[in-house]
N, C-alpha and C. Protein backbone atom coordinates (compact mmCIF):
# COMPACT_ATOMS: atom_id res chain seq x y z
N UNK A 1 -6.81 -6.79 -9.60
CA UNK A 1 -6.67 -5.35 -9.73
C UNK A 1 -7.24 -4.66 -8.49
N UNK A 2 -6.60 -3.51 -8.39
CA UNK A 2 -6.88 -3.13 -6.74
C UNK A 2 -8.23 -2.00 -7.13
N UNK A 3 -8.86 -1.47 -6.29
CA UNK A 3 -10.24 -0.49 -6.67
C UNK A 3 -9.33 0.65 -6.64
N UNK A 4 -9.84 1.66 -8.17
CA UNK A 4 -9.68 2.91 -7.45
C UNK A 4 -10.27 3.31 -6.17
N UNK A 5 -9.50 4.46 -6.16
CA UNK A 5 -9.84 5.22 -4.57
C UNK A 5 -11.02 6.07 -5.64
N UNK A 6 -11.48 6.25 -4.48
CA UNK A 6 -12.48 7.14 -4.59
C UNK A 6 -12.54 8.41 -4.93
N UNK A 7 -13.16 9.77 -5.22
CA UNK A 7 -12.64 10.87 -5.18
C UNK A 7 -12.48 11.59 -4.18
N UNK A 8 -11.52 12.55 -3.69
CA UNK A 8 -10.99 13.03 -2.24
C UNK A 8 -11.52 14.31 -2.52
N UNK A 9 -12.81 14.97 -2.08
CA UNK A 9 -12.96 16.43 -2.56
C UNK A 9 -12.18 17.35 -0.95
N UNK A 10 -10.62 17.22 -1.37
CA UNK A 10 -9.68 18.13 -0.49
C UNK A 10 -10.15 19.34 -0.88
N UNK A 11 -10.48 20.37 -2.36
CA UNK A 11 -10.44 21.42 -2.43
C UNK A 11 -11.93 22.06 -1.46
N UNK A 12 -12.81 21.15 -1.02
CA UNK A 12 -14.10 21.35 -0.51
C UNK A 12 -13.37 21.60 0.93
N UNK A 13 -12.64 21.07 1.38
CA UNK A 13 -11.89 20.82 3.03
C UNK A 13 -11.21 22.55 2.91
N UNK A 14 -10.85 23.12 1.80
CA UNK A 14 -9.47 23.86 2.02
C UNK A 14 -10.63 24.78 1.88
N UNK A 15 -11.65 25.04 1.28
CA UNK A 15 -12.62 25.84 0.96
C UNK A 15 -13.44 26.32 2.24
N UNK A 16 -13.42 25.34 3.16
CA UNK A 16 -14.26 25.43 4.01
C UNK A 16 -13.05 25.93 5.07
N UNK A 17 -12.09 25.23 5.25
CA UNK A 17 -11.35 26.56 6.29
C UNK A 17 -11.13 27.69 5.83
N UNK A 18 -10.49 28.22 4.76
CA UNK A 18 -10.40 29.43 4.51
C UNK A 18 -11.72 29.91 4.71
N UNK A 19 -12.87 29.66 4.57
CA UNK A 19 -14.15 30.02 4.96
C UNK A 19 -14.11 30.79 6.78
N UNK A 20 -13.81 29.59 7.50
CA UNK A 20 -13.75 29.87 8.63
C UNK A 20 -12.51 30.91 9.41
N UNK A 21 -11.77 30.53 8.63
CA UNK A 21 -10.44 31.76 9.24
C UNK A 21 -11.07 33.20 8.50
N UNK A 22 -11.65 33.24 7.54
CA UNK A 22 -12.22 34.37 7.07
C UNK A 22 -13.12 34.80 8.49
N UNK A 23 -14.46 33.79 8.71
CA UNK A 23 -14.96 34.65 9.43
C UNK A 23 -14.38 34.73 11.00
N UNK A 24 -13.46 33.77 11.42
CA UNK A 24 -12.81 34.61 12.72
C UNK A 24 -11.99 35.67 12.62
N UNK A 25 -11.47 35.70 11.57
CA UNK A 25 -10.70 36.69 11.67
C UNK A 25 -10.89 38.18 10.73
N UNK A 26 -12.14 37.97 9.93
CA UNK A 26 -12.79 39.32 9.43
C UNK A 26 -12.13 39.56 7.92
N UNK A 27 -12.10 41.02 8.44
CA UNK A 27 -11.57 41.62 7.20
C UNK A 27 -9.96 41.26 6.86
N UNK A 28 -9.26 40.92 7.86
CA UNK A 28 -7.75 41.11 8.32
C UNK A 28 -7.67 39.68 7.43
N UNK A 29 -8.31 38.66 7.37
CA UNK A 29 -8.26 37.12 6.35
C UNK A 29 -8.35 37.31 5.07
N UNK A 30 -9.23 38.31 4.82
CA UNK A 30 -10.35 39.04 3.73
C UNK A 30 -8.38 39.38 3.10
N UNK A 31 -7.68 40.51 3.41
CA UNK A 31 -6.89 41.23 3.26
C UNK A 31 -5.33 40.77 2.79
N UNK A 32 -5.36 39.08 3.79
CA UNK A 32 -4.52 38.48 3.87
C UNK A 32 -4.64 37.60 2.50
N UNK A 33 -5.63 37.14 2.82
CA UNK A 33 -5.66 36.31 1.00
C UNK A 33 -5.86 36.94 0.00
N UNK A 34 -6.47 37.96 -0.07
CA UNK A 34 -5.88 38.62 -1.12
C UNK A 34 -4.79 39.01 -1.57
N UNK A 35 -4.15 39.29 -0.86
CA UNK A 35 -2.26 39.68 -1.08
C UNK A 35 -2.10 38.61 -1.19
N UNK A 36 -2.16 37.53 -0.89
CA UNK A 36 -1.44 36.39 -1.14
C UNK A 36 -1.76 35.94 -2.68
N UNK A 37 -2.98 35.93 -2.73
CA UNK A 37 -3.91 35.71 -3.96
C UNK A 37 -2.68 36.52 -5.21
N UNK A 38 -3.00 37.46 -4.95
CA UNK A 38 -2.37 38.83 -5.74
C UNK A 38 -0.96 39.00 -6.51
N UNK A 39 -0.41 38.49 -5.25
CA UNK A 39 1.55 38.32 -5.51
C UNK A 39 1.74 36.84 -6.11
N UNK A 40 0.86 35.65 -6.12
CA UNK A 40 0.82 34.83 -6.26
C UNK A 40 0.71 34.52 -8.39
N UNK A 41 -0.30 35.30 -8.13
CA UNK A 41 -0.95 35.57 -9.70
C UNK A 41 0.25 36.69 -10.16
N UNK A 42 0.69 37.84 -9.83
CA UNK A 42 1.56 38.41 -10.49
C UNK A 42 2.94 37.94 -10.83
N UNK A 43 3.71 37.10 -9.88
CA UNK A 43 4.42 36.65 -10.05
C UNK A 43 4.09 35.15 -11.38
N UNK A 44 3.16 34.67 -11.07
CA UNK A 44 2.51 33.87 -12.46
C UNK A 44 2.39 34.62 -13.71
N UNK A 45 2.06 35.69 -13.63
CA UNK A 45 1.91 36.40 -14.85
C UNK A 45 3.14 37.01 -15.71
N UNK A 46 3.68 37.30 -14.63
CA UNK A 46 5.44 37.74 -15.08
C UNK A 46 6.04 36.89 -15.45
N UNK A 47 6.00 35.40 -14.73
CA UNK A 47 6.75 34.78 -15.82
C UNK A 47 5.77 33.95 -17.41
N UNK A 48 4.81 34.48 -17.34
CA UNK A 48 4.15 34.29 -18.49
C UNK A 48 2.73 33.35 -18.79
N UNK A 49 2.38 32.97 -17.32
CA UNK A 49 0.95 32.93 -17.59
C UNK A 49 -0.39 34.28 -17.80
N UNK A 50 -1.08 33.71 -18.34
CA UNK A 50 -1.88 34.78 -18.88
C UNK A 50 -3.42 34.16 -19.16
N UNK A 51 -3.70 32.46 -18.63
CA UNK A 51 -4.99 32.09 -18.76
C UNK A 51 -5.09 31.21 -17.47
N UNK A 52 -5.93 31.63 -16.52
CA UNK A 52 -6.02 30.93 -15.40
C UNK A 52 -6.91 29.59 -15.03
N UNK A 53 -7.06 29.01 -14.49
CA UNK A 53 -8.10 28.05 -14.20
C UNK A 53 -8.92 29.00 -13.41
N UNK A 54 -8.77 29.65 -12.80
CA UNK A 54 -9.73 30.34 -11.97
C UNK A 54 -11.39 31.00 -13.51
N UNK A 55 -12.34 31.04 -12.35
CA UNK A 55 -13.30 31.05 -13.18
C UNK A 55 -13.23 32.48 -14.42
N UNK A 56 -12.82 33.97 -13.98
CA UNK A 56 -12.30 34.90 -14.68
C UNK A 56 -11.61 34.40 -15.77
N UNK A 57 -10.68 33.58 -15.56
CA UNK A 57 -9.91 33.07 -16.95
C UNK A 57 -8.93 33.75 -16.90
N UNK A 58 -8.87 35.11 -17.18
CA UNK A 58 -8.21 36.10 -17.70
C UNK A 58 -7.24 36.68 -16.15
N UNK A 59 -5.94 36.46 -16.59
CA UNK A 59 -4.90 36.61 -15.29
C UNK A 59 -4.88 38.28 -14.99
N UNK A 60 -5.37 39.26 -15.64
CA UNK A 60 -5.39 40.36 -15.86
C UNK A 60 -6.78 40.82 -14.95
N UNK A 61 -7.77 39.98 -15.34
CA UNK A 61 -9.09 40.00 -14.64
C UNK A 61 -8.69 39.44 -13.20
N UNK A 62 -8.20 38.41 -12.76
CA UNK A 62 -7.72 37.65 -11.18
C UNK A 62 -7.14 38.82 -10.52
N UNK A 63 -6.41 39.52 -11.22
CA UNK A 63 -5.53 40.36 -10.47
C UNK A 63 -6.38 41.52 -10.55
N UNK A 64 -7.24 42.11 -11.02
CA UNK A 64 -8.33 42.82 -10.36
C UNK A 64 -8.98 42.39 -9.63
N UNK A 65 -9.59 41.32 -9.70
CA UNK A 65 -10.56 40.99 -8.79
C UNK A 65 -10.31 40.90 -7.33
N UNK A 66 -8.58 40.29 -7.26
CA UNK A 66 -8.07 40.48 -5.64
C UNK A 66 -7.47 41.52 -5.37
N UNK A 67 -7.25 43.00 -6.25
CA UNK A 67 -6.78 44.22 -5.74
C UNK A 67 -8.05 44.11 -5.32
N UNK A 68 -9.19 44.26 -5.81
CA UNK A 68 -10.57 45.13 -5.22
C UNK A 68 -11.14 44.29 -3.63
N UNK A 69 -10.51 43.11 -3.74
CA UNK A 69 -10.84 41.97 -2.28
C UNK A 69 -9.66 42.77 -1.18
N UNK A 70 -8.31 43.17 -1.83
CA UNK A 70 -7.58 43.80 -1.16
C UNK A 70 -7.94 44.84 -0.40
N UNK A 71 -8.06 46.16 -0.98
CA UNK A 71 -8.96 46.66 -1.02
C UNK A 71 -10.20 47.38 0.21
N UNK A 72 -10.99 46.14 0.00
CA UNK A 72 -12.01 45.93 0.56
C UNK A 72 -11.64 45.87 2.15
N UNK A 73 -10.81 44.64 2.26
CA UNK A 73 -9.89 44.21 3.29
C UNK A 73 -9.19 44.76 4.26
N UNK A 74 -8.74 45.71 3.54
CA UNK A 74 -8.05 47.24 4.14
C UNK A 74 -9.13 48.15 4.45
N UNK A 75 -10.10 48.58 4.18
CA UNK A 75 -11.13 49.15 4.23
C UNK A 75 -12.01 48.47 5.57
N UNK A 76 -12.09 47.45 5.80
CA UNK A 76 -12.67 46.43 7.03
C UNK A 76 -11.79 46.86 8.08
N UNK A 77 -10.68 46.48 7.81
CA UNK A 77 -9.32 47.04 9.15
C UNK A 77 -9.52 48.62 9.13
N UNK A 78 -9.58 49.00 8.80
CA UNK A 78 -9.91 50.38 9.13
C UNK A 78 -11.03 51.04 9.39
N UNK A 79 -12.08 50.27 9.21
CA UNK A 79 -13.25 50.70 10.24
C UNK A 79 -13.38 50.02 11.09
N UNK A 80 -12.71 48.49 11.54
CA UNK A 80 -12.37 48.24 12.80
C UNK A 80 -11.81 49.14 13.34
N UNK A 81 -10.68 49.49 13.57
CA UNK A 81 -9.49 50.30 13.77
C UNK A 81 -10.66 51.29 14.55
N UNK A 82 -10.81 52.01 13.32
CA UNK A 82 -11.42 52.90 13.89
C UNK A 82 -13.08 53.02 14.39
N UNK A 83 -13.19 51.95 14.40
CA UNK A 83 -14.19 51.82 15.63
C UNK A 83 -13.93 51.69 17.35
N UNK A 84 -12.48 50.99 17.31
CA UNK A 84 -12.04 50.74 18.51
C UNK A 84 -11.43 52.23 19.13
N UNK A 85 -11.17 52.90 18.35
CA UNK A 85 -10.46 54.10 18.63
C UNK A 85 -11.64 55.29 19.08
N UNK A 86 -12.72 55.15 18.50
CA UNK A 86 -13.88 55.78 19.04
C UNK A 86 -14.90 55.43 20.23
């Protein structure tokens, strides 16, 4: 019998770049995954999920939680923005 493999913690790998493209790229990553996050979960929800694995649970709660990351995101780009403009 052959050995299992071991466990591959990939979600720790994917965790840690999105980590890093967050902080090179700021709020504008911040903004980007959230929309992605967002349309991702709504389109899940429309066709009829409604309990997430995500820790909220509640697909109603996810999709607040990344309008307000949205949000936020947009709010970062725009005091960049307008920092550069001043």
């Amino acid at each position: 019998m052959a050995d299992p493999q071991p466990y591959d913690p990939l979600r720790l790998c994917v965790y840690a770049t999105i980590a890093a493209l967050a902080w090179l790229l700021g709020p504008l990553a911040v903004l980007g995954f959230a929309v992605l996050g967002f349309s991702g979960y709504l389109r899940a929800r429309r066709r009829g999920l409604t309990r997430s694995k995500c820790v909220l649970r509640d697909t109603r709660l996810v999709l607040t939680y990344l309008a307000a990351l949205a949000v936020a995101g947009l709010a970062g780009v725009g005091w960049h923005v307008y920092g550069w403009l001043t």
